[in-house]
C-alpha atoms as a PDB file:
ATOM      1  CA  UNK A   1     -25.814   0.233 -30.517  1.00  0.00           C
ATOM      2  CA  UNK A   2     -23.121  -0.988 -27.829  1.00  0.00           C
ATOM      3  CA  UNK A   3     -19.624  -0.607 -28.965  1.00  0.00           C
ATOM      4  CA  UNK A   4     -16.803  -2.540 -27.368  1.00  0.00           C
ATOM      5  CA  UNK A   5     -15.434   0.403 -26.115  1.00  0.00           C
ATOM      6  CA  UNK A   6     -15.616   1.064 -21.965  1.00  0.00           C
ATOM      7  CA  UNK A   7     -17.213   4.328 -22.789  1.00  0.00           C
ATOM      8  CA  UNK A   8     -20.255   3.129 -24.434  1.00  0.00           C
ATOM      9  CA  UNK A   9     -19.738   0.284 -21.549  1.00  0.00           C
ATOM     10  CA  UNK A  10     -20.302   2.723 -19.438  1.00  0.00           C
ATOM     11  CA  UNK A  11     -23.542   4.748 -21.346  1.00  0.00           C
ATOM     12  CA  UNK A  12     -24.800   1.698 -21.349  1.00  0.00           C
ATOM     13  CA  UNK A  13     -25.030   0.784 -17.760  1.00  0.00           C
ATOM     14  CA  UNK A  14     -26.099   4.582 -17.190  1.00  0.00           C
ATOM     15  CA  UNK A  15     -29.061   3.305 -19.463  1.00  0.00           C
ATOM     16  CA  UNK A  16     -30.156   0.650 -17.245  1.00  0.00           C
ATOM     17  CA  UNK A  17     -28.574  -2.125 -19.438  1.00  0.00           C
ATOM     18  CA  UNK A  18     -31.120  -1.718 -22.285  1.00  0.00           C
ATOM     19  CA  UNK A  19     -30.655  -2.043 -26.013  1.00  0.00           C
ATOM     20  CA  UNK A  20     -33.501  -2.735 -29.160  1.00  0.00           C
ATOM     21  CA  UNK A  21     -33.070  -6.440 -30.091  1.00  0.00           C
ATOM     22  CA  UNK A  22     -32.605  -5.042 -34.293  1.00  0.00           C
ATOM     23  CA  UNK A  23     -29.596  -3.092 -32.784  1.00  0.00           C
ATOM     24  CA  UNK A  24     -27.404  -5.610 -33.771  1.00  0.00           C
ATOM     25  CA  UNK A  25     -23.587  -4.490 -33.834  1.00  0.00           C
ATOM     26  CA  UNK A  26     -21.100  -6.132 -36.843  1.00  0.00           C
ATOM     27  CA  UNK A  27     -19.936  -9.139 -35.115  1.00  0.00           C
ATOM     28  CA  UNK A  28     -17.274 -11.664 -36.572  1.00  0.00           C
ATOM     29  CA  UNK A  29     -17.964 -15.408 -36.382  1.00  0.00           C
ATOM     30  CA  UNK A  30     -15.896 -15.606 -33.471  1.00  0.00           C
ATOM     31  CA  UNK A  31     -17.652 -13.171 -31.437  1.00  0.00           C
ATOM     32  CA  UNK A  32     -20.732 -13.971 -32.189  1.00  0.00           C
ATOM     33  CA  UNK A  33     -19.670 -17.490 -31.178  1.00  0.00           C
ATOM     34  CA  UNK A  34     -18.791 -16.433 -27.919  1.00  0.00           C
ATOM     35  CA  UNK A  35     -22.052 -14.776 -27.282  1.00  0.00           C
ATOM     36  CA  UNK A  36     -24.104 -17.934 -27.920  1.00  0.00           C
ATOM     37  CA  UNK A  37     -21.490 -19.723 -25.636  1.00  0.00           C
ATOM     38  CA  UNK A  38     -22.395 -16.909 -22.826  1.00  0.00           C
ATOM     39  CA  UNK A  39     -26.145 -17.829 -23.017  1.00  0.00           C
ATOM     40  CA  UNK A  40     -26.469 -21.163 -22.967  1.00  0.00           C
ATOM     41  CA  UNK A  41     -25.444 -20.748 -18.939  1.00  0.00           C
ATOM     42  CA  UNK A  42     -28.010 -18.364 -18.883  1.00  0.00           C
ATOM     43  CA  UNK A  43     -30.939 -19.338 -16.648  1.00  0.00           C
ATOM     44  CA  UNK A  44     -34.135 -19.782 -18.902  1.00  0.00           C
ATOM     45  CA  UNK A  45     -36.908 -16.606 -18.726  1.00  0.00           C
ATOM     46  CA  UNK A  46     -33.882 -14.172 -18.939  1.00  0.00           C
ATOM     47  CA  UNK A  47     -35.382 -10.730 -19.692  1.00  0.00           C
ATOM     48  CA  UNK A  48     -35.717  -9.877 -23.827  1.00  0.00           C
ATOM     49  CA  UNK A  49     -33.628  -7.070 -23.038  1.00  0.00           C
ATOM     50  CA  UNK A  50     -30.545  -8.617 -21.341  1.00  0.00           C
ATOM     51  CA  UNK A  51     -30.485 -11.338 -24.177  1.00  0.00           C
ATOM     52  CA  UNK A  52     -30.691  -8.251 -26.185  1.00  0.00           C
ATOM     53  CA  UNK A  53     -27.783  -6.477 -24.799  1.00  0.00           C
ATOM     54  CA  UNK A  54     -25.504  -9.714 -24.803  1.00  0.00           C
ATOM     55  CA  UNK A  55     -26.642 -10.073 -28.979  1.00  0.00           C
ATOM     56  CA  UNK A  56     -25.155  -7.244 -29.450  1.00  0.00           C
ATOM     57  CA  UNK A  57     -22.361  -6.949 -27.744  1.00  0.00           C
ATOM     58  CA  UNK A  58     -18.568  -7.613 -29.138  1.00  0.00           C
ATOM     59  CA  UNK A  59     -16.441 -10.120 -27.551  1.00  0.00           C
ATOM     60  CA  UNK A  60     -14.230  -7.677 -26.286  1.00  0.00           C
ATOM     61  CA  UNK A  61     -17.642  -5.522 -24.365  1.00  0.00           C
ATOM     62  CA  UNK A  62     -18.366  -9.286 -23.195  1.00  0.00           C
ATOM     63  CA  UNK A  63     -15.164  -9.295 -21.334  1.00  0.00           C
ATOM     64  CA  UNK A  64     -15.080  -5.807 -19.315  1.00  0.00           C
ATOM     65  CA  UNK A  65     -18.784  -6.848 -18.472  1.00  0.00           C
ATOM     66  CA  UNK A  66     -18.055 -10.575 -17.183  1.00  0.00           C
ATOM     67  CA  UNK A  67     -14.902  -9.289 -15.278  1.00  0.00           C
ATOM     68  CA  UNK A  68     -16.872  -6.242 -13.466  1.00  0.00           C
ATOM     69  CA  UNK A  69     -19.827  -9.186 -12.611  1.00  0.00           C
ATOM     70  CA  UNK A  70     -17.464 -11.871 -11.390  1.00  0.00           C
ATOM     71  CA  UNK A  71     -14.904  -9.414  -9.494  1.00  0.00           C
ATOM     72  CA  UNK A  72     -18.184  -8.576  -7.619  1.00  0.00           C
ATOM     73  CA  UNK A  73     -19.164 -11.833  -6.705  1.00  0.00           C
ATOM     74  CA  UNK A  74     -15.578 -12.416  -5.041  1.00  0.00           C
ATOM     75  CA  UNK A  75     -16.052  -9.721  -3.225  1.00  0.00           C
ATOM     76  CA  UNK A  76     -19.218 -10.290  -2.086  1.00  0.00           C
ATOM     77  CA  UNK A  77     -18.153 -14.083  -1.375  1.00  0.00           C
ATOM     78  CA  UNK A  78     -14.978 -13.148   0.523  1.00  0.00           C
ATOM     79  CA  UNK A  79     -17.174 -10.594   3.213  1.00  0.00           C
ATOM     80  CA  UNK A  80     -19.427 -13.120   3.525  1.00  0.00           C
ATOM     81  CA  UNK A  81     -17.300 -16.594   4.171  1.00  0.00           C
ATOM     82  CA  UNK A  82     -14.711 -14.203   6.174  1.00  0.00           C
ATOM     83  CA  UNK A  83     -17.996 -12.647   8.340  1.00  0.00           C
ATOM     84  CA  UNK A  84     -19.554 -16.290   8.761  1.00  0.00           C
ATOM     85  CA  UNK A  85     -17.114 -16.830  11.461  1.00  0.00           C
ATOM     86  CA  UNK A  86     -16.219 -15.938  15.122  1.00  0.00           C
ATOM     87  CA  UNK A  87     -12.768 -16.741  16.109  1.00  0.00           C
ATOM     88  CA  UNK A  88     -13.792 -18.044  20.385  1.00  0.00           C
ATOM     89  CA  UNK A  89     -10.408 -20.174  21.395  1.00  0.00           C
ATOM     90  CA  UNK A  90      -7.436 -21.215  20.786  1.00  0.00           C
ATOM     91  CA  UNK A  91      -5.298 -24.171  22.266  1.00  0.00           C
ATOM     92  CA  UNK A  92      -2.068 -26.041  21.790  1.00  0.00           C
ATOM     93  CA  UNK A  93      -1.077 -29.526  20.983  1.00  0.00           C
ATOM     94  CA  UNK A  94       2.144 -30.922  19.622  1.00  0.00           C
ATOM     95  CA  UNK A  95       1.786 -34.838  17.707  1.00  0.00           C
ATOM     96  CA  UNK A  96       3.500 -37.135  19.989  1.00  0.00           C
ATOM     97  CA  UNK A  97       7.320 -38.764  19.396  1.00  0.00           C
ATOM     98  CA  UNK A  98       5.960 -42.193  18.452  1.00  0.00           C
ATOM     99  CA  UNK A  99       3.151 -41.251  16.232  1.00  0.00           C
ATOM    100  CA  UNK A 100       2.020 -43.778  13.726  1.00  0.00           C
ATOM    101  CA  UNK A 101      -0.169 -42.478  10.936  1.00  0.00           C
ATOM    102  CA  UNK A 102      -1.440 -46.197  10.139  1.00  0.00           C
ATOM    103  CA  UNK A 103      -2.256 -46.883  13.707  1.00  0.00           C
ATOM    104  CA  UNK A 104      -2.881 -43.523  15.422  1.00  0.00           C
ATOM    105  CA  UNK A 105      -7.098 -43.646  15.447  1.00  0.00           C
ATOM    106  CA  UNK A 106      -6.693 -47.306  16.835  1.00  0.00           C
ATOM    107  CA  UNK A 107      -4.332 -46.161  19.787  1.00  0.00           C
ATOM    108  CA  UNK A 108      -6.429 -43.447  20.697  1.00  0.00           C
ATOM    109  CA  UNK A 109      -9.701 -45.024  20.947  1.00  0.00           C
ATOM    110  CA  UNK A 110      -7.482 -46.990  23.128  1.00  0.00           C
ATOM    111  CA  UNK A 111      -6.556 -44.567  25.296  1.00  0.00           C
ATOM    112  CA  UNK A 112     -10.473 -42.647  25.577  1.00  0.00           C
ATOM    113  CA  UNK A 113     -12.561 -45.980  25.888  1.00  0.00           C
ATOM    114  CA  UNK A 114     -14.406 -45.753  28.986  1.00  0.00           C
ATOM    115  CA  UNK A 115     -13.746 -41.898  29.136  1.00  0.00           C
ATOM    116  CA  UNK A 116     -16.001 -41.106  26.041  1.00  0.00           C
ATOM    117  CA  UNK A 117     -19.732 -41.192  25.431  1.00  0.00           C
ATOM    118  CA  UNK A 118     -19.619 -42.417  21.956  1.00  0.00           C
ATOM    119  CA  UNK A 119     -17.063 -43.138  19.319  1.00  0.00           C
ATOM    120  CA  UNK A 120     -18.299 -43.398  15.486  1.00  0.00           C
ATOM    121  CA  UNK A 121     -17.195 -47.252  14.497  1.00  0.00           C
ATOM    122  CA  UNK A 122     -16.510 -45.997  10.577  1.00  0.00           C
ATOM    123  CA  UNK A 123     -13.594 -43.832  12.122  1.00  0.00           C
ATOM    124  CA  UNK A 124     -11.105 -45.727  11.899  1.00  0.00           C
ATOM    125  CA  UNK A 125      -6.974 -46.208  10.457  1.00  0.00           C
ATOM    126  CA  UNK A 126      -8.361 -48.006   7.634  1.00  0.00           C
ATOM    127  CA  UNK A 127     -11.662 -45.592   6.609  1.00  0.00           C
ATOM    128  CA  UNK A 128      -9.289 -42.141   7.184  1.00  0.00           C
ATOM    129  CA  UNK A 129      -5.932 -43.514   6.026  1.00  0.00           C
ATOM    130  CA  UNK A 130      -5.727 -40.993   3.287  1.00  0.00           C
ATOM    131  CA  UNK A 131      -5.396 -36.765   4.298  1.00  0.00           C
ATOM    132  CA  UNK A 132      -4.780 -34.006   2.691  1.00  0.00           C
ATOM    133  CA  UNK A 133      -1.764 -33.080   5.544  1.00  0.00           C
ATOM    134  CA  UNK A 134      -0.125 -36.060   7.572  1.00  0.00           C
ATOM    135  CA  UNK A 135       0.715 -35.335  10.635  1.00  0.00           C
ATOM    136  CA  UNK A 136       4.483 -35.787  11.573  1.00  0.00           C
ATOM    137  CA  UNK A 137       6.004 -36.486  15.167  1.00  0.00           C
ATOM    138  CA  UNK A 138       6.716 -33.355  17.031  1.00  0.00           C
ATOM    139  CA  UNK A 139       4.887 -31.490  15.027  1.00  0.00           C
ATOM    140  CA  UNK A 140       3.113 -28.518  16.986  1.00  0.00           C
ATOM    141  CA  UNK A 141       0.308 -26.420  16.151  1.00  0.00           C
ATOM    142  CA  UNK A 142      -1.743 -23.476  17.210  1.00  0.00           C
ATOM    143  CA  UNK A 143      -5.363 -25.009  16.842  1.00  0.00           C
ATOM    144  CA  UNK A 144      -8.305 -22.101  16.539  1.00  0.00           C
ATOM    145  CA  UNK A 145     -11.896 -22.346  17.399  1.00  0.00           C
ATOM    146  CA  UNK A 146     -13.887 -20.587  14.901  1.00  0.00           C
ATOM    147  CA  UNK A 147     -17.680 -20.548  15.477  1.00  0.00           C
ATOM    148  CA  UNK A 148     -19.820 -20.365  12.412  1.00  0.00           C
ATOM    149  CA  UNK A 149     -22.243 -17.109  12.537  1.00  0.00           C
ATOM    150  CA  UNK A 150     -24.951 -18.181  10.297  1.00  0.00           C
ATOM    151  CA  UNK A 151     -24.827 -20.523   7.626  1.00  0.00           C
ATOM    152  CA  UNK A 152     -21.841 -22.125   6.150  1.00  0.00           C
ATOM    153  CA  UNK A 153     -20.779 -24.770   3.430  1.00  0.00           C
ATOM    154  CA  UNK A 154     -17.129 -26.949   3.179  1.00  0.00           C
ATOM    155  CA  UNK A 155     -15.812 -24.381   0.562  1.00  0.00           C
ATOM    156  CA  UNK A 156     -16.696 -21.318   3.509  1.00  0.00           C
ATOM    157  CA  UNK A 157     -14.574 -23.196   5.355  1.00  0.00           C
ATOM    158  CA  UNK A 158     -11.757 -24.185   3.067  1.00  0.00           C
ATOM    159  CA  UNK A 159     -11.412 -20.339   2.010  1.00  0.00           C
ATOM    160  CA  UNK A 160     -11.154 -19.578   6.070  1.00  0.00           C
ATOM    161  CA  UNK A 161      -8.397 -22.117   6.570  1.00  0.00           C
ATOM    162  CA  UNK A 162      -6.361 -20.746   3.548  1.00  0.00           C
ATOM    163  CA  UNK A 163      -6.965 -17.411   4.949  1.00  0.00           C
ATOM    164  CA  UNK A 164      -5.297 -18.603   8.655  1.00  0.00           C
ATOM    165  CA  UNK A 165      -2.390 -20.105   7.152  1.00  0.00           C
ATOM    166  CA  UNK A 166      -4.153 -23.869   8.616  1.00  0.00           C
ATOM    167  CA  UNK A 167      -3.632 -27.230   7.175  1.00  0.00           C
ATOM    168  CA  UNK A 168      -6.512 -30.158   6.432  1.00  0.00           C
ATOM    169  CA  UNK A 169      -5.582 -33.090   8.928  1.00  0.00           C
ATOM    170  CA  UNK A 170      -9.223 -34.588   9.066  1.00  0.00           C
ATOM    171  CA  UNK A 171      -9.643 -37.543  11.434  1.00  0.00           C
ATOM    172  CA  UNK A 172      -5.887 -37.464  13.066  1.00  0.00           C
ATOM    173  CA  UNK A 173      -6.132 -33.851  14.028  1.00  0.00           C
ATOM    174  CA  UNK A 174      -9.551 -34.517  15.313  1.00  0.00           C
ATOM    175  CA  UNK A 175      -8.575 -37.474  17.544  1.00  0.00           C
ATOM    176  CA  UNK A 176      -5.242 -35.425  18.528  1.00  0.00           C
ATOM    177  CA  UNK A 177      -7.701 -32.347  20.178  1.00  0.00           C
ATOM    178  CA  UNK A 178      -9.326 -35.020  21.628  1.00  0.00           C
ATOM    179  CA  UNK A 179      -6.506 -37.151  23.116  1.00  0.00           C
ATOM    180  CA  UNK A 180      -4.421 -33.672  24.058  1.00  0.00           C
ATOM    181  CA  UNK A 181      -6.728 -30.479  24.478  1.00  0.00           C
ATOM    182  CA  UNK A 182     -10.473 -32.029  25.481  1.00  0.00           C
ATOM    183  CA  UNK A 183     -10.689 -29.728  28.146  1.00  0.00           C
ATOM    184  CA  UNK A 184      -9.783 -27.077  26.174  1.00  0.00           C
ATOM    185  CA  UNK A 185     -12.912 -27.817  23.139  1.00  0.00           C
ATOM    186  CA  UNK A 186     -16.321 -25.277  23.844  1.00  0.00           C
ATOM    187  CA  UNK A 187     -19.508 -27.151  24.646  1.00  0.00           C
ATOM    188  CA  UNK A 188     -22.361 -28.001  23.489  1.00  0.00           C
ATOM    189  CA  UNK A 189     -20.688 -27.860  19.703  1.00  0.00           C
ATOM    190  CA  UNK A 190     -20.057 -29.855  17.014  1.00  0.00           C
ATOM    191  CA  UNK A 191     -16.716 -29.491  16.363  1.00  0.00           C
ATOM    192  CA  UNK A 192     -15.485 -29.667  12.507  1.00  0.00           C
ATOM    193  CA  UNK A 193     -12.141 -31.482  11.424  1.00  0.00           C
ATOM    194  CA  UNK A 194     -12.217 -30.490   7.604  1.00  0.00           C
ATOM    195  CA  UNK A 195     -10.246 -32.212   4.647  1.00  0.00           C
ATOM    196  CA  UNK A 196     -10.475 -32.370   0.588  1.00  0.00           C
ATOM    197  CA  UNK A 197     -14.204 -34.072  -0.118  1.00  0.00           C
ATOM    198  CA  UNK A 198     -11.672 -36.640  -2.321  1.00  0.00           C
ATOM    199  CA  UNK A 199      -9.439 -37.540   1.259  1.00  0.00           C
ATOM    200  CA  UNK A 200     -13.058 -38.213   3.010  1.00  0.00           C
ATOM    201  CA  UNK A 201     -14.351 -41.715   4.168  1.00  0.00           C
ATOM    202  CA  UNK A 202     -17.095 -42.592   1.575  1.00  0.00           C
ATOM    203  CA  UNK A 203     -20.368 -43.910   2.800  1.00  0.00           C
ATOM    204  CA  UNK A 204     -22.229 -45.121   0.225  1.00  0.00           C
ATOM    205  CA  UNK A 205     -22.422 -41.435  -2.066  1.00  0.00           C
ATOM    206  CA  UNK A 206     -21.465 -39.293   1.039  1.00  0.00           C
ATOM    207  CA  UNK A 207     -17.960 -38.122   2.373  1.00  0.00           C
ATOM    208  CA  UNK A 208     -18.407 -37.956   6.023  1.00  0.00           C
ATOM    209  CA  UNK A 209     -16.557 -35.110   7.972  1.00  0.00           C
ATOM    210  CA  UNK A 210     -15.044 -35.483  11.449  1.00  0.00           C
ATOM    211  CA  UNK A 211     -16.276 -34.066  14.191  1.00  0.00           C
ATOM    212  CA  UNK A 212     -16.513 -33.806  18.021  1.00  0.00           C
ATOM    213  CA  UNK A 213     -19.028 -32.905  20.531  1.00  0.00           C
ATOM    214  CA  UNK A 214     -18.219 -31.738  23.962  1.00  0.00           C
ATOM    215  CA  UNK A 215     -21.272 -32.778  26.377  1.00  0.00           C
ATOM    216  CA  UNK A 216     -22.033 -32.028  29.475  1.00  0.00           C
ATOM    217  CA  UNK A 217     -20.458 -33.528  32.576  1.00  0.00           C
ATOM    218  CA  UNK A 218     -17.111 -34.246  30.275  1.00  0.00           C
ATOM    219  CA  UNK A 219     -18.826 -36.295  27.799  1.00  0.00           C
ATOM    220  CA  UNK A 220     -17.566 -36.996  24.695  1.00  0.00           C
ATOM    221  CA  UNK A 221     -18.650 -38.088  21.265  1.00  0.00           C
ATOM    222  CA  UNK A 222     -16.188 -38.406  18.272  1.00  0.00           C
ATOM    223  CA  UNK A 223     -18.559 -39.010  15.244  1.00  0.00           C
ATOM    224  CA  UNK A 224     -18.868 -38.297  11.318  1.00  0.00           C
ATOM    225  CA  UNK A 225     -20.966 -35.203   9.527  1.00  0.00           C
ATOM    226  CA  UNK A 226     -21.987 -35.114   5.729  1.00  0.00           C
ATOM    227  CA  UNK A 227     -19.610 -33.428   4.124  1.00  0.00           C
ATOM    228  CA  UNK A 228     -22.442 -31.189   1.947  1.00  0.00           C
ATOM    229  CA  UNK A 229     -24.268 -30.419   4.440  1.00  0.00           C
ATOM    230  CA  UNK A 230     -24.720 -26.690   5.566  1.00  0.00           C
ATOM    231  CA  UNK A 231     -23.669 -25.912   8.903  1.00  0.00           C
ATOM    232  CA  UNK A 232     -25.440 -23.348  11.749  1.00  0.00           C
ATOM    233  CA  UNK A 233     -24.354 -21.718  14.627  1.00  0.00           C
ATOM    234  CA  UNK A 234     -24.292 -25.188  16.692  1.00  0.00           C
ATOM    235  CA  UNK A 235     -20.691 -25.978  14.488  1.00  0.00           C
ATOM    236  CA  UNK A 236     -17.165 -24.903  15.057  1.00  0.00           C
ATOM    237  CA  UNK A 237     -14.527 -24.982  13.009  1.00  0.00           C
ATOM    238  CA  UNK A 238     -11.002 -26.152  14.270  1.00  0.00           C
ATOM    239  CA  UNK A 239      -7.913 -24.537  12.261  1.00  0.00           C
ATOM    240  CA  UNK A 240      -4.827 -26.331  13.044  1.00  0.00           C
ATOM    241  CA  UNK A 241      -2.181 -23.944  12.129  1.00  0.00           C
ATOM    242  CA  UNK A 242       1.686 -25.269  11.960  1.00  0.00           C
ATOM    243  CA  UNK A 243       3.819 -23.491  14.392  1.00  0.00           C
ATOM    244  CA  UNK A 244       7.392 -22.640  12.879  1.00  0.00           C
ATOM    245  CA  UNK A 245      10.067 -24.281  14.117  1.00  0.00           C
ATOM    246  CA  UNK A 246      11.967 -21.173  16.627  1.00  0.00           C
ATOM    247  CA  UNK A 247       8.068 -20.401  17.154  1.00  0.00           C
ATOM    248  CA  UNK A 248       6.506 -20.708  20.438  1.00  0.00           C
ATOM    249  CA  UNK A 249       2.551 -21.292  19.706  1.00  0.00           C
ATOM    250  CA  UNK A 250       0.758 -18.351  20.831  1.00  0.00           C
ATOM    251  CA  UNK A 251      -2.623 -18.579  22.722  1.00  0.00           C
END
């Protein structure tokens, strides 16, 4: 019979995890509430013998189990979203003096037209008006390249930019590599601008992600991703990281 002490925690592991379903231990109403909580997110065809183990187990057993299990699966998640990427480049650009946030995707299309290949029509002032970070005038940042090994999701993403210390500036910091550091973005990739899924242009059930795509012979297309999609090895991600001010932005 499993006990909720860590020592019989431990026998019972050693045992391979396996307990008779009529060795029931003496569990109050509240445990035994918590228990059939715990199963009902249980896929369906679980082994006998797990259900067995969980009947039988106190609330307290429960615990040490579900926070060895889930402080695994961190783990596990961390090496893998932190190993999905290749850092490749990193460039410069500071958000010009007169920069409007209600106007800047309009100016810039302004400035690119007949210098890029193809510019998504739903990008636009209106569609992108809300961010997660505005960008403010004179503000400078240290913008890194980060090419996905693999496969990767938004929240891979999201945990790499909270690892780097980068902000979300969707659309605006998109157009801004564009308009400032073209040159500097690596070819033949699709080039992510992330935000929150809730700060994302809605097309019909879909948020739609910025992105760019440096072509051959300095062509240039600024268009829009699903935001749930999974992303290969033809995707970069662009960190824009906030340079203190005293701070010279380091290649």
């Amino acid at each position: 019979m499993l006990a909720s002490d860590p020592a019989d925690y431990r026998k019972y592991l050693e045992n391979g995890g396996r307990v008779a379903m009529s060795n029931k231990a003496p569990l109050d109403g509240s445990e035994l509430e918590a228990t059939q909580r715990i199963q009902t997110h249980f896929p369906r065809c679980m082994d006998p013998q797990v259900l067995a183990a969980i009947n039988s187990s106190s609330s307290q057993l429960l615990e040490l189990a579900l926070r060895d299990m889930l402080t695994s699966l961190w783990k596990r998640s961390e090496r893998r979203n932190y190993s999905s990427f290749e850092q490749i480049h990193t460039f410069d650009v500071v958000v010009p003096r007169d920069y409007d946030h209600k106007t800047y995707l309009a100016a810039v299309r302004g400035h690119v037209v007949g210098r890029i290949h193809y510019w998504n029509r739903n990008i636009s002032d209106r569609n992108f008006r809300t961010v997660t970070t505005r960008l403010i005038p004179g503000q400078r940042f240290t913008v890194k390249v980060f090419q996905v090994v693999g496969e990767v999701k938004a929240i891979d993403c999201s945990s790499l930019m909270v690892r780097e210390g980068a902000v979300m500036v969707g659309a605006q910091g998109a157009a801004l590599a564009l308009e400032q550091a073209r040159d500097q973005l690596p070819m033949n990739r699709w080039l992510l601008s992330l935000d929150e899924e809730s700060s994302l242009w809605l097309d019909g059930n879909s948020r739609m992600v910025p992105v760019l795509r440096h072509e051959p012979v300095a062509q240039m297309t600024f268009d829009l991703a699903y935001f749930r999609d999974r992303w290969g090895d033809k995707v970069c991600l662009l960190c824009f990281c906030p340079v203190a001010d005293g701070d010279k932005a380091k290649p």
